[in-house]
Protein backbone atom coordinates (compact mmCIF):
# COMPACT_ATOMS: atom_id res chain seq x y z
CA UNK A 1 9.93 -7.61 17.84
CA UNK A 2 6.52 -9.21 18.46
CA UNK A 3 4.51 -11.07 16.14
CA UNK A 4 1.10 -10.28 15.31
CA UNK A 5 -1.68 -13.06 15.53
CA UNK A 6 -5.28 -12.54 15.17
CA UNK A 7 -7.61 -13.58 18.32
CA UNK A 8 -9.03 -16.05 16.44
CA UNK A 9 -5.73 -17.81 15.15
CA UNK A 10 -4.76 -17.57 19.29
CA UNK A 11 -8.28 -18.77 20.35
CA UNK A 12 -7.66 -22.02 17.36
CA UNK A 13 -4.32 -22.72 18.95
CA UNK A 14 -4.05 -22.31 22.11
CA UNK A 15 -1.39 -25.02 23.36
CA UNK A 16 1.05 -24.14 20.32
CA UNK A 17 1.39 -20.45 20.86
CA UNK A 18 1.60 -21.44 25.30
CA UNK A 19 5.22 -23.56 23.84
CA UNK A 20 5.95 -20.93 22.05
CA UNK A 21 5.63 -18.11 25.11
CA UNK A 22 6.93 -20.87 27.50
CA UNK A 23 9.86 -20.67 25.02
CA UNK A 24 10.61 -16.74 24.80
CA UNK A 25 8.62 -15.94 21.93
CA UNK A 26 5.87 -12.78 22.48
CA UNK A 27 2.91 -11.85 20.20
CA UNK A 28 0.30 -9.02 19.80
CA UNK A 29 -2.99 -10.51 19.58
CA UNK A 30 -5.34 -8.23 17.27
CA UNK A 31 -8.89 -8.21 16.35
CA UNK A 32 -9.90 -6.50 13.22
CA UNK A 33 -6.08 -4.82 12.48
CA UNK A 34 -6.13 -3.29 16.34
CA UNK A 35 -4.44 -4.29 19.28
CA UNK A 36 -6.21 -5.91 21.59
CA UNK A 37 -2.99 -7.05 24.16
CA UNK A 38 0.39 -8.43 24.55
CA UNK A 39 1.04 -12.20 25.42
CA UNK A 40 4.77 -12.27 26.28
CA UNK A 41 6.68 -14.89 28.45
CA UNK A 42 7.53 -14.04 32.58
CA UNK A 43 10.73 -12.99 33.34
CA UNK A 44 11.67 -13.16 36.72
CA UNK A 45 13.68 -10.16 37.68
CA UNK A 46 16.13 -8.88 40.81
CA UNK A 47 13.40 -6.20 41.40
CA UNK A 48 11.28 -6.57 44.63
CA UNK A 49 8.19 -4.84 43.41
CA UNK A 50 8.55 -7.27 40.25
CA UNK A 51 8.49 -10.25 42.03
CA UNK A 52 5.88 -9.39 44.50
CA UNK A 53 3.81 -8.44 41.26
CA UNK A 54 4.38 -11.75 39.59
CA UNK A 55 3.78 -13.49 42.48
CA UNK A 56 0.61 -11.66 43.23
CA UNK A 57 -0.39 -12.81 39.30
CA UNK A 58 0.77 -16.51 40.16
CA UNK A 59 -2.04 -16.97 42.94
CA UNK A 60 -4.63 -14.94 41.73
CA UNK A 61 -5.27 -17.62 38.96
CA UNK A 62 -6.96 -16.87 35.77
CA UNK A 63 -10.17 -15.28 36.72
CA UNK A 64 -8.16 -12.36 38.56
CA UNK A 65 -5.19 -12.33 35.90
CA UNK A 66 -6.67 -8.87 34.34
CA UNK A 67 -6.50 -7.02 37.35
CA UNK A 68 -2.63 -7.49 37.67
CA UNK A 69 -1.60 -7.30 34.05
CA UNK A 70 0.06 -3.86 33.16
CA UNK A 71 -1.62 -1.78 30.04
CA UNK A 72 0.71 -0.80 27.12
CA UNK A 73 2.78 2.38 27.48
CA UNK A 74 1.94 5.22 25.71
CA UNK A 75 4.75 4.12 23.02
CA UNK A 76 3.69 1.12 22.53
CA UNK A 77 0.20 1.98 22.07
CA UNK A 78 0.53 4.56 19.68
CA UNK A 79 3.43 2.47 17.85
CA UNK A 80 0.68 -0.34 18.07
CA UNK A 81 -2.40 1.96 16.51
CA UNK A 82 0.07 3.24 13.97
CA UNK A 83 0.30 -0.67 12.36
């Protein structure tokens, strides 16, 4: 399961939690108790569509990063709001 960190604990360290994603860890980032997103590390998978995805995110850079980022399921969102 993910840990939850507040935006402003992520904004404060940065380079510690990038180790810690680099390293397999994922987090839910919240601001004022609610979900705001999902930081978890790439996986690169067998999947065509996958990889062309991540490699679509990979040379966007970070200004264009939001438009290929995938929203929460339904699941996750309402497991999320139920915190």
């Amino acid at each position: 399961m993910e840990k939850i960190i507040g935006l402003k604990e992520l904004r404060q360290n940065m380079p510690s939690f990038a180790q810690k994603v680099q390293k397999g860890q994922s987090f839910i980032v919240v601001k004022q108790s609610k979900p705001l997103f999902k930081i978890t590390p790439l996986t690169y998978l067998d999947n065509e569509v996958e990889q062309s995805q991540q490699s679509a995110f990979l040379q966007t850079g970070a200004i264009d990063s939001h438009r290929t980022l995938k929203p929460l399921s339904k699941e996750e969102h309402d497991y999320y709001m139920g915190l």
